[in-house]
Protein backbone atom coordinates (compact mmCIF):
# COMPACT_ATOMS: atom_id res chain seq x y z
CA UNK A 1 153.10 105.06 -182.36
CA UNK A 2 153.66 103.04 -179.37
CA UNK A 3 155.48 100.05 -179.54
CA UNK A 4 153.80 96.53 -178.66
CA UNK A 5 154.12 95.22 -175.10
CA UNK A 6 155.30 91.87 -176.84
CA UNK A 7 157.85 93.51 -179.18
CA UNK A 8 159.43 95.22 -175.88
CA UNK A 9 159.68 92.24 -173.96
CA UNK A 10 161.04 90.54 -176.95
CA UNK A 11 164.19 93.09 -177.08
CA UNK A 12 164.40 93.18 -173.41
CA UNK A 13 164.72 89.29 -173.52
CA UNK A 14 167.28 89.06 -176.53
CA UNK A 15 169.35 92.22 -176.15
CA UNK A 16 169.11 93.03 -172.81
CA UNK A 17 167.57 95.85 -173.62
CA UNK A 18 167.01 97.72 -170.50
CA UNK A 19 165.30 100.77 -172.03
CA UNK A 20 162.47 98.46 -173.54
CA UNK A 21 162.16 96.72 -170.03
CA UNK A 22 161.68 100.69 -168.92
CA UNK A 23 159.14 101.49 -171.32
CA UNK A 24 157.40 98.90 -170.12
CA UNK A 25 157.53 99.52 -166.39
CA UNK A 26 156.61 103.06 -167.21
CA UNK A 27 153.59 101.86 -169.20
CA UNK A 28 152.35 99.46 -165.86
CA UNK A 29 153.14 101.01 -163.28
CA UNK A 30 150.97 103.24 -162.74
CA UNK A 31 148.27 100.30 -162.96
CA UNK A 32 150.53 97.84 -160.82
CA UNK A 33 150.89 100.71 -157.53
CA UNK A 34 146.85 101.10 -157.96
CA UNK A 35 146.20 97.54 -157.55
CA UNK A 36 149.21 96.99 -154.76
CA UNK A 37 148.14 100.00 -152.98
CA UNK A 38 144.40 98.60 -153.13
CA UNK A 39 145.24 95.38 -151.75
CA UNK A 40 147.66 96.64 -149.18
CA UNK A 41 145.51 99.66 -147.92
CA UNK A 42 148.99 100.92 -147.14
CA UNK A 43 150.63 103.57 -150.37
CA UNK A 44 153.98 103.23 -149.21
CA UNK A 45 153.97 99.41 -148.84
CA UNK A 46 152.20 99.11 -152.45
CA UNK A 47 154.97 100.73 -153.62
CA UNK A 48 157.38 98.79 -152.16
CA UNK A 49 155.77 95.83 -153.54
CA UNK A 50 155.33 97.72 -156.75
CA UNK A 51 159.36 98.33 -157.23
CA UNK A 52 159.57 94.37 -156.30
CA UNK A 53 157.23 93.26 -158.75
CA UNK A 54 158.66 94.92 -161.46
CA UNK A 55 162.28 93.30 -159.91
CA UNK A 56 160.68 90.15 -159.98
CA UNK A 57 159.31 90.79 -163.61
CA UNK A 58 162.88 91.64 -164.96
CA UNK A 59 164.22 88.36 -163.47
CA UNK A 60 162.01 86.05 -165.21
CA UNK A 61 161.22 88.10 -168.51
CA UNK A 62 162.49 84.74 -170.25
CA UNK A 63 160.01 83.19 -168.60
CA UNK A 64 156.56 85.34 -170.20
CA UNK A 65 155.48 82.76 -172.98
CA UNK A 66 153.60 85.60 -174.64
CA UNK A 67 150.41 83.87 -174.28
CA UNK A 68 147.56 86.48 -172.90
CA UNK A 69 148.75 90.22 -172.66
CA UNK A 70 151.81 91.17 -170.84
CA UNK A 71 149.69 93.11 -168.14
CA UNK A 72 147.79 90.00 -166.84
CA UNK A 73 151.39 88.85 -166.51
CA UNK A 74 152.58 91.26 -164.96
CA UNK A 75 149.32 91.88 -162.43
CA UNK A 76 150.11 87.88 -161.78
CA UNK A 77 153.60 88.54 -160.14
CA UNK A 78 152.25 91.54 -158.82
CA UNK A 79 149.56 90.10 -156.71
CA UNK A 80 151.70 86.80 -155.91
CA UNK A 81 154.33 89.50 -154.50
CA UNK A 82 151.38 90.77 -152.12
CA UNK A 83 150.49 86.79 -151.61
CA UNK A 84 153.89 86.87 -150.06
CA UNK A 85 154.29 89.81 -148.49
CA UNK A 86 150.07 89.17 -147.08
CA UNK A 87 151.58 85.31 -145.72
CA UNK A 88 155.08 87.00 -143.95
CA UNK A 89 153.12 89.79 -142.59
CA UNK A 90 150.06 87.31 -140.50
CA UNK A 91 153.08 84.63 -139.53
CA UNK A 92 154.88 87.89 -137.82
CA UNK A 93 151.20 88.79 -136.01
CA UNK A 94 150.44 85.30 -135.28
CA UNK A 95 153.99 85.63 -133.47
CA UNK A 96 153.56 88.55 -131.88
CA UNK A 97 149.70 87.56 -130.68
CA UNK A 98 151.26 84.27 -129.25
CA UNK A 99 154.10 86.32 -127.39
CA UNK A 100 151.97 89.22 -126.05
CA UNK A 101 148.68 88.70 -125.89
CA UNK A 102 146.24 91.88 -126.91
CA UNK A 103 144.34 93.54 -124.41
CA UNK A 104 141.30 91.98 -124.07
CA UNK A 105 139.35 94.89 -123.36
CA UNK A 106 140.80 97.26 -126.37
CA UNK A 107 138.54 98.56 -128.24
CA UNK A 108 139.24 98.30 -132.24
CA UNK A 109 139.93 101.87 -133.56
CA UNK A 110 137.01 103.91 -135.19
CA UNK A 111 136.99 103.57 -138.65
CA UNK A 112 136.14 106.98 -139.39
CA UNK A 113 134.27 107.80 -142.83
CA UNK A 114 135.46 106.32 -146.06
CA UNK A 115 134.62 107.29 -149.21
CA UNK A 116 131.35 105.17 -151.29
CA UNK A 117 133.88 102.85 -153.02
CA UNK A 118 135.59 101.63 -149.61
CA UNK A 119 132.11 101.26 -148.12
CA UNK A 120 130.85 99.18 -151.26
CA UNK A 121 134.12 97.16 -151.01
CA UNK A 122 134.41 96.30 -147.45
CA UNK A 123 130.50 94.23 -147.84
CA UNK A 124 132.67 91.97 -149.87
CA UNK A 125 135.35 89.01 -149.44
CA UNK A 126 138.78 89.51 -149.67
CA UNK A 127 138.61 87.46 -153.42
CA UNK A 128 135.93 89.34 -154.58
CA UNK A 129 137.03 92.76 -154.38
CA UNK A 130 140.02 91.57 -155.55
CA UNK A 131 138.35 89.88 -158.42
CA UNK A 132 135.72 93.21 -159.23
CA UNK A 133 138.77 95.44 -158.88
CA UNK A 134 141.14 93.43 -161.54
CA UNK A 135 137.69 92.93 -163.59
CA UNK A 136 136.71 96.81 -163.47
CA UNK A 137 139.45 98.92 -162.73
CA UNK A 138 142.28 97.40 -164.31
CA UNK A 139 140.12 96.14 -167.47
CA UNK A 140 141.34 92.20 -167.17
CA UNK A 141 139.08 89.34 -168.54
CA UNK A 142 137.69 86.87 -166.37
CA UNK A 143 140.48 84.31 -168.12
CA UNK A 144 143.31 86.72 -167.10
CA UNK A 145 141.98 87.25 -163.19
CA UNK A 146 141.52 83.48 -162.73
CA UNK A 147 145.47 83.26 -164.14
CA UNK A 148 146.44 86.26 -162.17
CA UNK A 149 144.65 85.07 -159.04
CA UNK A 150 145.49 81.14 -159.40
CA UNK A 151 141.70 80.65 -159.47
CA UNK A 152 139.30 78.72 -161.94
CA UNK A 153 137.48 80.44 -164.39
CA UNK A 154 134.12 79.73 -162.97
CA UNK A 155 135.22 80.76 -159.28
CA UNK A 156 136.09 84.04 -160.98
CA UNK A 157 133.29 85.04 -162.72
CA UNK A 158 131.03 84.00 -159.46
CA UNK A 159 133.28 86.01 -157.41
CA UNK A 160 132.35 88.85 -159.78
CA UNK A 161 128.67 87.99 -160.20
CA UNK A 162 128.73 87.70 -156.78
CA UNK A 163 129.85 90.76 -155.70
CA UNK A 164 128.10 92.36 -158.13
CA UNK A 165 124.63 91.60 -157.11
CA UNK A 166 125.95 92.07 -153.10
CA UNK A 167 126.95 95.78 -153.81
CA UNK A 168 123.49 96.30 -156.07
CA UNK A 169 121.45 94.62 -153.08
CA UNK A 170 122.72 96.90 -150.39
CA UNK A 171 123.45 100.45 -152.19
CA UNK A 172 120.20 100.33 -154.42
């Protein structure tokens, strides 16, 4: 039987117990890399930020209250670490732009073909794929995305509803 997120964390935090902390990276991780990966468009970089998350998650175990599930916890840092990582990353291009212009004239890059999910994504904002992606793929309540997202509740679920009828209206 598999031991409780809560009861890991709980002998992580009082023993030290780095084999609990382990059990529990190996029981997220494969759901924190999805959602990095997702919002970074880049595998290598979502692991990256992955590997730092679950840094980040060791450093302040004391600091998980235990209220909500550990995931939503854990998909908070996660997508703070990408906040982050999202802010650094336009600062250094906003730098760069201002140094050396881009070529008026260049042509973005074609896009090529992406598979139905990209294509239903990319009609949506930034916060609601992020939103319909916590909500659907990773199987986190409306409550838990507006935590993990620093959003209210009602924002949330009109991101969702939102996105929901936008993919529905233009891939009948």
């Amino acid at each position: 039987m598999d031991t409780p997120d809560e009861e890991l964390v709980a002998r992580a935090v009082a023993l030290g117990d780095t084999a609990a902390f382990g059990q529990l990276v190996q029981r997220h991780q494969s759901a924190v890399r999805g959602w990095l990966r997702r919002l970074c468009r880049d595998p290598a970089l979502g692991d990256d930020l992955a590997q730092e998350t679950f840094f980040t998650a060791w450093r302040n175990l004391r600091a998980y209250a235990g209220r909500g599930r550990f995931a939503s916890w854990l998909m908070k840092i996660a997508y703070h670490t990408f906040l982050q990582t999202s802010r650094r990353e336009t600062n250094r291009r906003r730098l760069g732009e201002a140094l050396w212009p881009l070529d008026p004239d260049a042509k973005p890059p074609e896009p090529g073909a992406r598979a139905d999910l990209e294509r239903m994504l990319a009609v949506l904002s930034v916060d609601e794929q992020r939103a319909l992606v916590l909500c659907y793929a990773h199987g986190l309540s409306h409550g838990e995305i507006a935590d993990v997202m620093d959003l209210p509740l009602g924002t949330v679920k009109s991101h969702i509803r939102r996105a929901s009828a936008k993919i529905r209206e233009r891939f009948p």
